[in-house]
PDB file of N, CA and C in Angstrom:
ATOM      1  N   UNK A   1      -2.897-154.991-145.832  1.00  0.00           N
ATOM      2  CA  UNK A   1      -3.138-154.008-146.846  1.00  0.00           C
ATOM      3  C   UNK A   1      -3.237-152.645-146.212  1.00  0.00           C
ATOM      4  N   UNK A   2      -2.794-151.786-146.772  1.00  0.00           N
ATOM      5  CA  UNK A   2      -2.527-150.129-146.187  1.00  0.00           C
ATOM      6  C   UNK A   2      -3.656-149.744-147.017  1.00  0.00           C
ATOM      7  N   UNK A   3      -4.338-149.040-146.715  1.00  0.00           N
ATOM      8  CA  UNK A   3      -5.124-147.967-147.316  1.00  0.00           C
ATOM      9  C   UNK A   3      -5.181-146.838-146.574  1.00  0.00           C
ATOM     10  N   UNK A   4      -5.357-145.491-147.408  1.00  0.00           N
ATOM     11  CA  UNK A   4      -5.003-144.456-147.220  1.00  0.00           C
ATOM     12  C   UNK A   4      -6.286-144.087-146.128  1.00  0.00           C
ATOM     13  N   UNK A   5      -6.428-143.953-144.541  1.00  0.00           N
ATOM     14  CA  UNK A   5      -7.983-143.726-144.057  1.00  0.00           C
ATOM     15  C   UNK A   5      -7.644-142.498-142.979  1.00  0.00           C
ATOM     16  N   UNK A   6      -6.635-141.918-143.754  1.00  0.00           N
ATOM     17  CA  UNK A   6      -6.423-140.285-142.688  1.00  0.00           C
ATOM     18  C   UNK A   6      -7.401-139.153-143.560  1.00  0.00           C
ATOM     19  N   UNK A   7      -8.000-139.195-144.874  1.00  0.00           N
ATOM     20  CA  UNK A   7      -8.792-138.740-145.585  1.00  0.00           C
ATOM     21  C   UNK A   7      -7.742-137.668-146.325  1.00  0.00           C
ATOM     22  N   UNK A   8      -6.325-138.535-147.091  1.00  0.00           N
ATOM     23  CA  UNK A   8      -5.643-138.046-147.702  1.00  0.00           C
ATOM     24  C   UNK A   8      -5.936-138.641-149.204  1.00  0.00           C
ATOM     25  N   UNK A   9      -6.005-138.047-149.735  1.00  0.00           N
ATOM     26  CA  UNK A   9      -6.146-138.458-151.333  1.00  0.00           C
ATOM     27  C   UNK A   9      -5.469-139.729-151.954  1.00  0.00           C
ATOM     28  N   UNK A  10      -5.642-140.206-153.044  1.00  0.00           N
ATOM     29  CA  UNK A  10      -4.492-141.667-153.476  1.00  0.00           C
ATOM     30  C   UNK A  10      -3.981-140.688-154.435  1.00  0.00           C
ATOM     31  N   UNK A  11      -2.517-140.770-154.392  1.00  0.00           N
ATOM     32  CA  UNK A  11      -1.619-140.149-155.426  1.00  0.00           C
ATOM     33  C   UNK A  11      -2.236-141.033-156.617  1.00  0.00           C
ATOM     34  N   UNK A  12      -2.394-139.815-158.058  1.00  0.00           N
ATOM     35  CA  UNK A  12      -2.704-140.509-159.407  1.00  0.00           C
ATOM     36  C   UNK A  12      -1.314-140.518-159.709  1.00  0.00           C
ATOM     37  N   UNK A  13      -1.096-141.734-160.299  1.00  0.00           N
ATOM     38  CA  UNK A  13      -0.293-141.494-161.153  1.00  0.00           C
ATOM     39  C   UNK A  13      -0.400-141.481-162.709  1.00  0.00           C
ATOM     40  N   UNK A  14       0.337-140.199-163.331  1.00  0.00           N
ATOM     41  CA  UNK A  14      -0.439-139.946-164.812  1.00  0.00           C
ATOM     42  C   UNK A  14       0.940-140.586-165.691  1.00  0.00           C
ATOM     43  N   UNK A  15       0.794-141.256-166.651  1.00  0.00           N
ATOM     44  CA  UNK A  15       1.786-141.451-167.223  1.00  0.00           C
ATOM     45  C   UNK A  15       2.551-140.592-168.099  1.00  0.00           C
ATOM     46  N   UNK A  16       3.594-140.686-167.921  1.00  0.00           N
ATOM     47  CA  UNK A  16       4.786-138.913-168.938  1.00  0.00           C
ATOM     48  C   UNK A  16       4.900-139.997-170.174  1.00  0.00           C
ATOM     49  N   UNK A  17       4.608-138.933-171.195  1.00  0.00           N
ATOM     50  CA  UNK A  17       4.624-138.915-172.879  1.00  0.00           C
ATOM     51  C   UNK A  17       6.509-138.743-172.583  1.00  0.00           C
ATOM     52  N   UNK A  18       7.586-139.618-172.973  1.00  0.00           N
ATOM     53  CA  UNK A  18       8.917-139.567-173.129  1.00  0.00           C
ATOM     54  C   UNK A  18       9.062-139.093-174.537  1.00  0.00           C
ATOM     55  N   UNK A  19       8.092-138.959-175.256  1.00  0.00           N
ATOM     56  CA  UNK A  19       7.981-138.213-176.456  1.00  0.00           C
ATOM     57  C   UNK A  19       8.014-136.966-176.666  1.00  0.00           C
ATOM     58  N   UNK A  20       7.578-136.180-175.292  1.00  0.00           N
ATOM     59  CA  UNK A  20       7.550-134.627-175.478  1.00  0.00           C
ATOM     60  C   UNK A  20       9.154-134.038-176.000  1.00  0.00           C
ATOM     61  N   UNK A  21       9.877-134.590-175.169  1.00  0.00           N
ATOM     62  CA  UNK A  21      11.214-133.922-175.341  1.00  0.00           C
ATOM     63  C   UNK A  21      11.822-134.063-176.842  1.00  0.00           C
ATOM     64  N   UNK A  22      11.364-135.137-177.705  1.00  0.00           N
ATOM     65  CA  UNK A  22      11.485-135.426-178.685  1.00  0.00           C
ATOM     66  C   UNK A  22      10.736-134.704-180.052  1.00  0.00           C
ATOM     67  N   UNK A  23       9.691-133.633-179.954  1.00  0.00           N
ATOM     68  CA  UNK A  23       8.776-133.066-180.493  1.00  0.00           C
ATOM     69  C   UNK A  23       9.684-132.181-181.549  1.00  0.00           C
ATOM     70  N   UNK A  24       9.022-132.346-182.551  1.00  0.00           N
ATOM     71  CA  UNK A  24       9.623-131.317-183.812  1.00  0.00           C
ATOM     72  C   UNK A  24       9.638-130.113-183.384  1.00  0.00           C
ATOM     73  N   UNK A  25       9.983-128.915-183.448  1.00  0.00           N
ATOM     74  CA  UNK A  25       9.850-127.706-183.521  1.00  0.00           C
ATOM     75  C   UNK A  25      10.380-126.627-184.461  1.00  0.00           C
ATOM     76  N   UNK A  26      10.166-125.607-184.726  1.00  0.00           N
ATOM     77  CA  UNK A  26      10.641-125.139-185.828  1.00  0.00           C
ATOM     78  C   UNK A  26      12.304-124.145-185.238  1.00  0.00           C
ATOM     79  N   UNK A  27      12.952-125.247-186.654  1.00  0.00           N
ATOM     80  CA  UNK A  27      14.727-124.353-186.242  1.00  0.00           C
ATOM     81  C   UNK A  27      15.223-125.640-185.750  1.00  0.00           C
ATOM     82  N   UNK A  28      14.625-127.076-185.038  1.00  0.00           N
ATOM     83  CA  UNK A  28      15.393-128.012-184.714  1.00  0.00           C
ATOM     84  C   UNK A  28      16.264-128.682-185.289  1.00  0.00           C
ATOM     85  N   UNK A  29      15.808-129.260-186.895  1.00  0.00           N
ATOM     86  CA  UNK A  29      16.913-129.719-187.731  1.00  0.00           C
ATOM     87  C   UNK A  29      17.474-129.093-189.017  1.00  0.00           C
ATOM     88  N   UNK A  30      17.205-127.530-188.653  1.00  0.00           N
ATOM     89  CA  UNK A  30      18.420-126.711-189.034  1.00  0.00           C
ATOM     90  C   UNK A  30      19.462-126.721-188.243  1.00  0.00           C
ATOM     91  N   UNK A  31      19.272-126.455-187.087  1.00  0.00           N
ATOM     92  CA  UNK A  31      20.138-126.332-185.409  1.00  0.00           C
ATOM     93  C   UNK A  31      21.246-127.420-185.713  1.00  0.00           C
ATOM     94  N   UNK A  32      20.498-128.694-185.834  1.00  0.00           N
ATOM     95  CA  UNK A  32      21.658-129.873-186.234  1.00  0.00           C
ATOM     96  C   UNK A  32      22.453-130.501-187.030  1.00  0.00           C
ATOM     97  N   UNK A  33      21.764-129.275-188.446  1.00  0.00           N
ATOM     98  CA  UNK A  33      22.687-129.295-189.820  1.00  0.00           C
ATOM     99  C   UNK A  33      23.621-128.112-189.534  1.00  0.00           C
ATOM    100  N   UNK A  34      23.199-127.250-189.070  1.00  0.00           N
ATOM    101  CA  UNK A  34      23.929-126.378-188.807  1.00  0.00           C
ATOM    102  C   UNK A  34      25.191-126.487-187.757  1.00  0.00           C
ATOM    103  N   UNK A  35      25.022-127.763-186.841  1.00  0.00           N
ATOM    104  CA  UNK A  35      26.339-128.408-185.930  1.00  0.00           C
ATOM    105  C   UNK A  35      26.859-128.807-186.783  1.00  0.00           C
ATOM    106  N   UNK A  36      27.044-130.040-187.686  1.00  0.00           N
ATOM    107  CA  UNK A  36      27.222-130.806-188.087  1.00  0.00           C
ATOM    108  C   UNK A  36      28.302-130.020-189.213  1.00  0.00           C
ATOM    109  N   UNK A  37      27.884-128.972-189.670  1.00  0.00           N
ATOM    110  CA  UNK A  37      28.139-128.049-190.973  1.00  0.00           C
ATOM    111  C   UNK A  37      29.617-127.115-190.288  1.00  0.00           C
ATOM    112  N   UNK A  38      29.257-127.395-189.011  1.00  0.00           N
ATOM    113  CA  UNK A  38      29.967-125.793-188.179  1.00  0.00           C
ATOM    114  C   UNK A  38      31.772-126.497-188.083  1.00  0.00           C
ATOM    115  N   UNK A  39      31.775-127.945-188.503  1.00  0.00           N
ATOM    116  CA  UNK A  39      32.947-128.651-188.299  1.00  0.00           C
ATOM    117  C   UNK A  39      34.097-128.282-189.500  1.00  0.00           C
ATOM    118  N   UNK A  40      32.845-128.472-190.778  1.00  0.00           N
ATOM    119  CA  UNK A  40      33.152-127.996-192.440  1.00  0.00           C
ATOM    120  C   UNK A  40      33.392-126.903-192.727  1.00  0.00           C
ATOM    121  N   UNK A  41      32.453-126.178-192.896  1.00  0.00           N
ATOM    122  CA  UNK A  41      32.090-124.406-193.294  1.00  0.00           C
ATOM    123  C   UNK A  41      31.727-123.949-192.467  1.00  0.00           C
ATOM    124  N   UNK A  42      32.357-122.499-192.054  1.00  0.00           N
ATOM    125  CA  UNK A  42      31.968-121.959-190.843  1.00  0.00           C
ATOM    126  C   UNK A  42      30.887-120.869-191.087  1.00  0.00           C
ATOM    127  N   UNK A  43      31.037-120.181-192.408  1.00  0.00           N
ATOM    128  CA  UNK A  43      30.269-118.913-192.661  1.00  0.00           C
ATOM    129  C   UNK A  43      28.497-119.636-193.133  1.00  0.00           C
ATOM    130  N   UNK A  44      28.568-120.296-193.673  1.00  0.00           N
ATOM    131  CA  UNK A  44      27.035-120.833-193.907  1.00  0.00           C
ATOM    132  C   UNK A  44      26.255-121.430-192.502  1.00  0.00           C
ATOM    133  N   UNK A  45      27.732-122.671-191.382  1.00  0.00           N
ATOM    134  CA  UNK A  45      27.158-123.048-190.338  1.00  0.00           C
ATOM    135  C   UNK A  45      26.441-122.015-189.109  1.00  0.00           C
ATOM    136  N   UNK A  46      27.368-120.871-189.516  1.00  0.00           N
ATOM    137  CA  UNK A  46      27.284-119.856-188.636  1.00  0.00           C
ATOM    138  C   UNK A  46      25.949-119.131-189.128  1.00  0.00           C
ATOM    139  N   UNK A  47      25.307-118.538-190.110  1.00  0.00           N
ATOM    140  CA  UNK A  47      24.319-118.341-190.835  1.00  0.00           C
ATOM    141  C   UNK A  47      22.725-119.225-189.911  1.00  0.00           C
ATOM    142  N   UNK A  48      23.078-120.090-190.708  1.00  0.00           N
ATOM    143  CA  UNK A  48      22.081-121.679-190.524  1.00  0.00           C
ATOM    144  C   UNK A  48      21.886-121.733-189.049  1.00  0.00           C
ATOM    145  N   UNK A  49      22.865-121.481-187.706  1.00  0.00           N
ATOM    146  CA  UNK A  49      22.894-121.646-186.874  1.00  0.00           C
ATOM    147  C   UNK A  49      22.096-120.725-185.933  1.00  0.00           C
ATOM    148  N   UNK A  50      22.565-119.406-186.479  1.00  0.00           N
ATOM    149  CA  UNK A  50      21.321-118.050-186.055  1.00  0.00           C
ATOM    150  C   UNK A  50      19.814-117.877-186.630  1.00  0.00           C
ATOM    151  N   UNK A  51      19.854-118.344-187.453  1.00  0.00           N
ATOM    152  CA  UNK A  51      18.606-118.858-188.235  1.00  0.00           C
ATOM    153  C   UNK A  51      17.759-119.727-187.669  1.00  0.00           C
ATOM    154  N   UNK A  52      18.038-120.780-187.346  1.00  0.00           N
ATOM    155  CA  UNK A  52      17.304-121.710-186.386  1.00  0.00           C
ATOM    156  C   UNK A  52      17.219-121.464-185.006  1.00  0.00           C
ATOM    157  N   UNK A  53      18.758-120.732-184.468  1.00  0.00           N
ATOM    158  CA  UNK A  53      18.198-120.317-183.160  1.00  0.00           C
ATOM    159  C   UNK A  53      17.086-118.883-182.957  1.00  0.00           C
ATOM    160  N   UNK A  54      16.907-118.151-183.801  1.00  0.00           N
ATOM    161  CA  UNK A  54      15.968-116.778-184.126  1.00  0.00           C
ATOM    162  C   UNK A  54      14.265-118.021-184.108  1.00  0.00           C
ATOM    163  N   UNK A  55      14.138-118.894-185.394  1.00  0.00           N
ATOM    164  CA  UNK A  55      13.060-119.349-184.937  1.00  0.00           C
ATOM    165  C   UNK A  55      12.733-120.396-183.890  1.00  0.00           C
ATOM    166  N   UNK A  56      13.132-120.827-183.026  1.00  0.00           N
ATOM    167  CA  UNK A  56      13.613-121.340-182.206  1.00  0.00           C
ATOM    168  C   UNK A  56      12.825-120.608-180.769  1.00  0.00           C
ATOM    169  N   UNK A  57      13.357-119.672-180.944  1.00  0.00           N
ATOM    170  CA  UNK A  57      13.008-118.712-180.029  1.00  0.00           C
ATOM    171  C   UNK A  57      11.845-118.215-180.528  1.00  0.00           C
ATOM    172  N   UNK A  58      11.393-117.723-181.508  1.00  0.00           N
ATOM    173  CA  UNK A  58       9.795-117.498-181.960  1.00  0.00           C
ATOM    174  C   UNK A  58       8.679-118.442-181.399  1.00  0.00           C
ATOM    175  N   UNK A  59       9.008-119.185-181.054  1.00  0.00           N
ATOM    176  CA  UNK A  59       7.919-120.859-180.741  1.00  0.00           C
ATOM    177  C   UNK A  59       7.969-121.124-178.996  1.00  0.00           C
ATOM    178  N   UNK A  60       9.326-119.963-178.772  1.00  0.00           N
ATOM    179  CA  UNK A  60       9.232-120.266-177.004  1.00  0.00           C
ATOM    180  C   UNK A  60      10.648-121.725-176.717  1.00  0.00           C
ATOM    181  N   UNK A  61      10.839-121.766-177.365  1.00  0.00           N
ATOM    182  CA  UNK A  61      11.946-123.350-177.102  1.00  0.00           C
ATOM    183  C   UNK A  61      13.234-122.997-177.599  1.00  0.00           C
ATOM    184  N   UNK A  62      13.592-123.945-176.736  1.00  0.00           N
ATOM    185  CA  UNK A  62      15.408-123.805-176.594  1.00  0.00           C
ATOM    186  C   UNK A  62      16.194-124.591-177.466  1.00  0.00           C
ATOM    187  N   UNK A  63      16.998-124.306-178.276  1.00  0.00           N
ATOM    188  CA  UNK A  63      17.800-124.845-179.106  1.00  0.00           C
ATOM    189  C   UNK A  63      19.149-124.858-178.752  1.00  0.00           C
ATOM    190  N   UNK A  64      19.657-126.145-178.470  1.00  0.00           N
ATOM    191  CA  UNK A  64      20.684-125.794-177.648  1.00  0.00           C
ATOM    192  C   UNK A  64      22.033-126.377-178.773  1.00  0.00           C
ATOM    193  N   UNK A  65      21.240-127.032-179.839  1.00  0.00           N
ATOM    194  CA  UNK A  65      22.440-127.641-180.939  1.00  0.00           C
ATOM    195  C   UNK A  65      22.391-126.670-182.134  1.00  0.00           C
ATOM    196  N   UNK A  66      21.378-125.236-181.817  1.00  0.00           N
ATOM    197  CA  UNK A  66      21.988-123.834-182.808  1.00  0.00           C
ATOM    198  C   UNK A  66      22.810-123.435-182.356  1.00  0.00           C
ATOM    199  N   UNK A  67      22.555-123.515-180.891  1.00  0.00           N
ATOM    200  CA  UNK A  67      23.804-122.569-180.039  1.00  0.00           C
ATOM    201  C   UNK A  67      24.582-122.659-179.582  1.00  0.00           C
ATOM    202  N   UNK A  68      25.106-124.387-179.849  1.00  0.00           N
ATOM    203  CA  UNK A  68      26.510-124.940-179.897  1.00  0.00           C
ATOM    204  C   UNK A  68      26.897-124.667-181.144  1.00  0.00           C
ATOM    205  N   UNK A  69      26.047-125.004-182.331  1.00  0.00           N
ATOM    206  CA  UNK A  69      26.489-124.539-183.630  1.00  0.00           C
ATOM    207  C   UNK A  69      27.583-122.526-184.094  1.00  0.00           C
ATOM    208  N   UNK A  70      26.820-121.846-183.533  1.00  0.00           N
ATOM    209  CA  UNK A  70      27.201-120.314-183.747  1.00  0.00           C
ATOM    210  C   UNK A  70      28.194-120.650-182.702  1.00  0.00           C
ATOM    211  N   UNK A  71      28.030-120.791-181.906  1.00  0.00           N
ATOM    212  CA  UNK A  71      29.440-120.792-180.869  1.00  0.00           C
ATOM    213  C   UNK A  71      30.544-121.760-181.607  1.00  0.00           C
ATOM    214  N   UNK A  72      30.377-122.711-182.066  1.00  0.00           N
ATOM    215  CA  UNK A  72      31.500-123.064-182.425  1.00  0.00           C
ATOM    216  C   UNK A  72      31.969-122.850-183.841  1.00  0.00           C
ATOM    217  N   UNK A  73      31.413-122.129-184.654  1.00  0.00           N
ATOM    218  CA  UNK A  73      32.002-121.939-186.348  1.00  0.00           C
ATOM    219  C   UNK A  73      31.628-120.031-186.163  1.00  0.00           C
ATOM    220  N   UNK A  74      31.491-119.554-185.302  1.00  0.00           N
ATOM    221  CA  UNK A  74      32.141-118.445-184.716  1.00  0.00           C
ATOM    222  C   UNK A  74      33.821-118.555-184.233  1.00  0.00           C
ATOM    223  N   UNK A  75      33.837-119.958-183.060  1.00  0.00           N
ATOM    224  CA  UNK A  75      35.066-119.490-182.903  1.00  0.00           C
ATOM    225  C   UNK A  75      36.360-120.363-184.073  1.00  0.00           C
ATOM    226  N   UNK A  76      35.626-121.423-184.846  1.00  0.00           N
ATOM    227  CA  UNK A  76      36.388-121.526-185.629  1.00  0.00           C
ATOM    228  C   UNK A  76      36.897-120.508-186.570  1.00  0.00           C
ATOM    229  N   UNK A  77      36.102-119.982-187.127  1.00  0.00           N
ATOM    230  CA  UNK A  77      36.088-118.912-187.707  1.00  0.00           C
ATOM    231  C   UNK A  77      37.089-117.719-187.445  1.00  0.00           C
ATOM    232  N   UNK A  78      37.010-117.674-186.077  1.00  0.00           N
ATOM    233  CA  UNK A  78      38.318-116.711-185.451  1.00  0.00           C
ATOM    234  C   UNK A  78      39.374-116.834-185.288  1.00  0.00           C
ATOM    235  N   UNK A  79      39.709-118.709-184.919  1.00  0.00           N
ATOM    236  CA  UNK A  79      41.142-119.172-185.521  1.00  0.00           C
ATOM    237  C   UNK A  79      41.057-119.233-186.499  1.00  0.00           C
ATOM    238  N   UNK A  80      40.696-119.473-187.694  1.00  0.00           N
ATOM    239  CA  UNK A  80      41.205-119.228-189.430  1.00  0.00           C
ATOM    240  C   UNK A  80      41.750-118.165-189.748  1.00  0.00           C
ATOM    241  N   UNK A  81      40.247-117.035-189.018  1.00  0.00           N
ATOM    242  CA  UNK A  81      41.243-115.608-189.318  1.00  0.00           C
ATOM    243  C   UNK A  81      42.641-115.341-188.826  1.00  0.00           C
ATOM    244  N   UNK A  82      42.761-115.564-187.611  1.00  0.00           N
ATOM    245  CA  UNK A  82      44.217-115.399-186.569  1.00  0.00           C
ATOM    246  C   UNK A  82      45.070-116.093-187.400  1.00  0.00           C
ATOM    247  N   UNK A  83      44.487-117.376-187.957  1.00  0.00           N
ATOM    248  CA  UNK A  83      45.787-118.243-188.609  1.00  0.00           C
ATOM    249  C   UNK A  83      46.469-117.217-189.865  1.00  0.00           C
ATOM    250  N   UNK A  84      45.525-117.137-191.041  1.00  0.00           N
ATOM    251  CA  UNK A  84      45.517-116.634-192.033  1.00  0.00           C
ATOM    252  C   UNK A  84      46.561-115.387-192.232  1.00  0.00           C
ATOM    253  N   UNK A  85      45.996-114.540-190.898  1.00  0.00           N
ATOM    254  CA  UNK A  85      46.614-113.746-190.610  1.00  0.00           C
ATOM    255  C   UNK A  85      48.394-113.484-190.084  1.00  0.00           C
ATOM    256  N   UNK A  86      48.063-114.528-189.379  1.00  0.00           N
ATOM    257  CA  UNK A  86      49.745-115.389-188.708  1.00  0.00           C
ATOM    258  C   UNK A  86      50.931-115.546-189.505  1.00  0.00           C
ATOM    259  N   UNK A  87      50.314-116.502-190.457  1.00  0.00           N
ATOM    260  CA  UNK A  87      50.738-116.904-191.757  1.00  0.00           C
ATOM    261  C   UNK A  87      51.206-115.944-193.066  1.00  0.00           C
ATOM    262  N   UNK A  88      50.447-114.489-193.430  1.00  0.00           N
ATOM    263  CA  UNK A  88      50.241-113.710-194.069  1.00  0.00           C
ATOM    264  C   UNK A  88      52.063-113.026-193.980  1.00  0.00           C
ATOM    265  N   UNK A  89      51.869-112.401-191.913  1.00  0.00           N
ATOM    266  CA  UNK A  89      52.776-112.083-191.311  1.00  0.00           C
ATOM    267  C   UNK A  89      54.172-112.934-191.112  1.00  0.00           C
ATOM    268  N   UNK A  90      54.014-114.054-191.385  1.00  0.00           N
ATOM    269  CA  UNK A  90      55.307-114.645-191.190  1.00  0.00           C
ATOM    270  C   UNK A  90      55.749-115.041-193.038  1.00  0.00           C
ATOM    271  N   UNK A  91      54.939-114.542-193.603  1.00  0.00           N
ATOM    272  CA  UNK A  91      55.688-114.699-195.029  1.00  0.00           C
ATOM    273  C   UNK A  91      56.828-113.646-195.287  1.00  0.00           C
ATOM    274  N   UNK A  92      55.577-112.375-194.697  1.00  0.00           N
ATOM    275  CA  UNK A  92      56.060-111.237-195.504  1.00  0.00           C
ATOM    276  C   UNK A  92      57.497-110.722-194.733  1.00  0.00           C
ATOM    277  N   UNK A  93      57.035-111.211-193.522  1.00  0.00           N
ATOM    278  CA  UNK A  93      58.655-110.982-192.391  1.00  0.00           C
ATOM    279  C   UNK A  93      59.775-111.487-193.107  1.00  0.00           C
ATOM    280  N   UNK A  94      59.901-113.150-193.854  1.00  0.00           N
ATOM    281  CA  UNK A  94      61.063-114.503-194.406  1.00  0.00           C
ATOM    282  C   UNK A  94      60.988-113.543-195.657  1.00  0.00           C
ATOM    283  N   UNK A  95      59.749-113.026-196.423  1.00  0.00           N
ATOM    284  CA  UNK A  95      60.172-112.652-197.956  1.00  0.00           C
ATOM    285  C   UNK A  95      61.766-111.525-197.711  1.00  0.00           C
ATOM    286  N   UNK A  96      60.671-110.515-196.867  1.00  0.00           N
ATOM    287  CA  UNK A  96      61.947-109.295-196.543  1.00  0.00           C
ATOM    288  C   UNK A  96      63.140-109.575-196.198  1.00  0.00           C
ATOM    289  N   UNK A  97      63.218-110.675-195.069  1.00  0.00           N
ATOM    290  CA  UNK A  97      64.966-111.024-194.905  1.00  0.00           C
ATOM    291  C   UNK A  97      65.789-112.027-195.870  1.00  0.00           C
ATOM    292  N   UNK A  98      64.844-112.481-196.889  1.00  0.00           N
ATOM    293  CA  UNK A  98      65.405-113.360-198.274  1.00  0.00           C
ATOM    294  C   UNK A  98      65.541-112.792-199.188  1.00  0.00           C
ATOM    295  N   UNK A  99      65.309-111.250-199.448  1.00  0.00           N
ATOM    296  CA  UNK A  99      65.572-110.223-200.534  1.00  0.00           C
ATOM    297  C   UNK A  99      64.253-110.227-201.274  1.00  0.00           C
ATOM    298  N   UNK A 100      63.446-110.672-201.156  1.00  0.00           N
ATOM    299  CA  UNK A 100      61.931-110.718-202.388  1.00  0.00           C
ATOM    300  C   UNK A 100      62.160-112.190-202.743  1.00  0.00           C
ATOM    301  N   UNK A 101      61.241-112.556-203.297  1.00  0.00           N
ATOM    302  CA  UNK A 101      60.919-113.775-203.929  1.00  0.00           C
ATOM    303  C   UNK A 101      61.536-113.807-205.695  1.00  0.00           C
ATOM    304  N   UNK A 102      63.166-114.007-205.487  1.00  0.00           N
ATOM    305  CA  UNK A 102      64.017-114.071-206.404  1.00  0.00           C
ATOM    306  C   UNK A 102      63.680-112.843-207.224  1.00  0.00           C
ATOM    307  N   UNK A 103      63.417-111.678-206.957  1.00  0.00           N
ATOM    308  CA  UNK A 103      63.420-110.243-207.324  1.00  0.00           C
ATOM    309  C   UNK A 103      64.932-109.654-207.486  1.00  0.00           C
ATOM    310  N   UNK A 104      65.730-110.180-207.174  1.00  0.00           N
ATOM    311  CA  UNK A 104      67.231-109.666-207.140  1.00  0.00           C
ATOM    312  C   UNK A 104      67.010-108.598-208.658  1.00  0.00           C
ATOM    313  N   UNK A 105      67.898-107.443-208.318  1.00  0.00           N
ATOM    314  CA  UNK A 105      68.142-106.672-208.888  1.00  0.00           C
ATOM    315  C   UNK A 105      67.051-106.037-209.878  1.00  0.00           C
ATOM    316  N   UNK A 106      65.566-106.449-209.272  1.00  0.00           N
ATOM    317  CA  UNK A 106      64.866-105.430-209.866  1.00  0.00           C
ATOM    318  C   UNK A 106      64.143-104.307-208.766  1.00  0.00           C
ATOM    319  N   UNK A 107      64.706-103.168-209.647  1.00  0.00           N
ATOM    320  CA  UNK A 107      63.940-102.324-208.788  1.00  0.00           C
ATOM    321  C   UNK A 107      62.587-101.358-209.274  1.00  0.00           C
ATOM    322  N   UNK A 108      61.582-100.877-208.523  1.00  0.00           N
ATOM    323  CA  UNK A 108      60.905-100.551-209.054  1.00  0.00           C
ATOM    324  C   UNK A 108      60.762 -98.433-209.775  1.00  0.00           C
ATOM    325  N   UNK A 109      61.663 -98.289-209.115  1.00  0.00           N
ATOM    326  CA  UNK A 109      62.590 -97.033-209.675  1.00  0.00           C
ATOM    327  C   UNK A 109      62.623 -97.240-211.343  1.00  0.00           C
ATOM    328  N   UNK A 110      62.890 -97.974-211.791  1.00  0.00           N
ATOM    329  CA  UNK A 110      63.328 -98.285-213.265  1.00  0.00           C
ATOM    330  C   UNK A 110      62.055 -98.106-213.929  1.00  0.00           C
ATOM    331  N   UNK A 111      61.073 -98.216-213.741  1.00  0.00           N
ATOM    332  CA  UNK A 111      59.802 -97.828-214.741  1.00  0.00           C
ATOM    333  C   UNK A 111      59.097 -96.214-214.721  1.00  0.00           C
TER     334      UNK A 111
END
């Protein structure tokens, strides 16, 4: 049997609560409606997402599924626009070299 007789202390060992990391906090399951949302709707996920990460941060704690949330229905959000936009531009380019959208022979001179 070893015992400790250099007049070093016996390590306690305290048992860890695996529960802490698990603790409610305020903004947590907005944070994860707000992921979840950021796939669907980007302007509410994106909302919901700064919202929970603002209180989040009031309480001292890290929210790290608000701030995957705003990061990602931010950048969805920025391809829709780019698309939208893309799309807008490649109509109006095909309308012009197809004459208008069966407009033949009207002009707007005549009114």
């Amino acid at each position: 049997m070893a015992e400790a007789t250099s007049g070093e202390a016996p390590i306690e060992h305290t048992p860890t609560n695996s529960t802490d990391e698990w603790t409610e906090y305020p903004g947590r399951t907005l944070g994860v409606v707000a992921l979840v949302l950021a796939f669907f709707s980007q302007i509410p996920a994106l909302i919901m997402g700064i919202i929970a990460w603002v209180w989040s941060n009031k309480v001292g704690r890290s929210n790290v599924p608000a701030k995957v949330a705003v990061a990602v229905s931010a950048t969805l959000l920025v391809l829709i626009v780019l698309a939208i936009v893309g799309w807008t531009a490649l109509i109006v380019s095909l309308s012009g070299e197809l004459g208008g959208f069966g407009m033949n022979g009207f002009d707007m001179d005549d009114f």
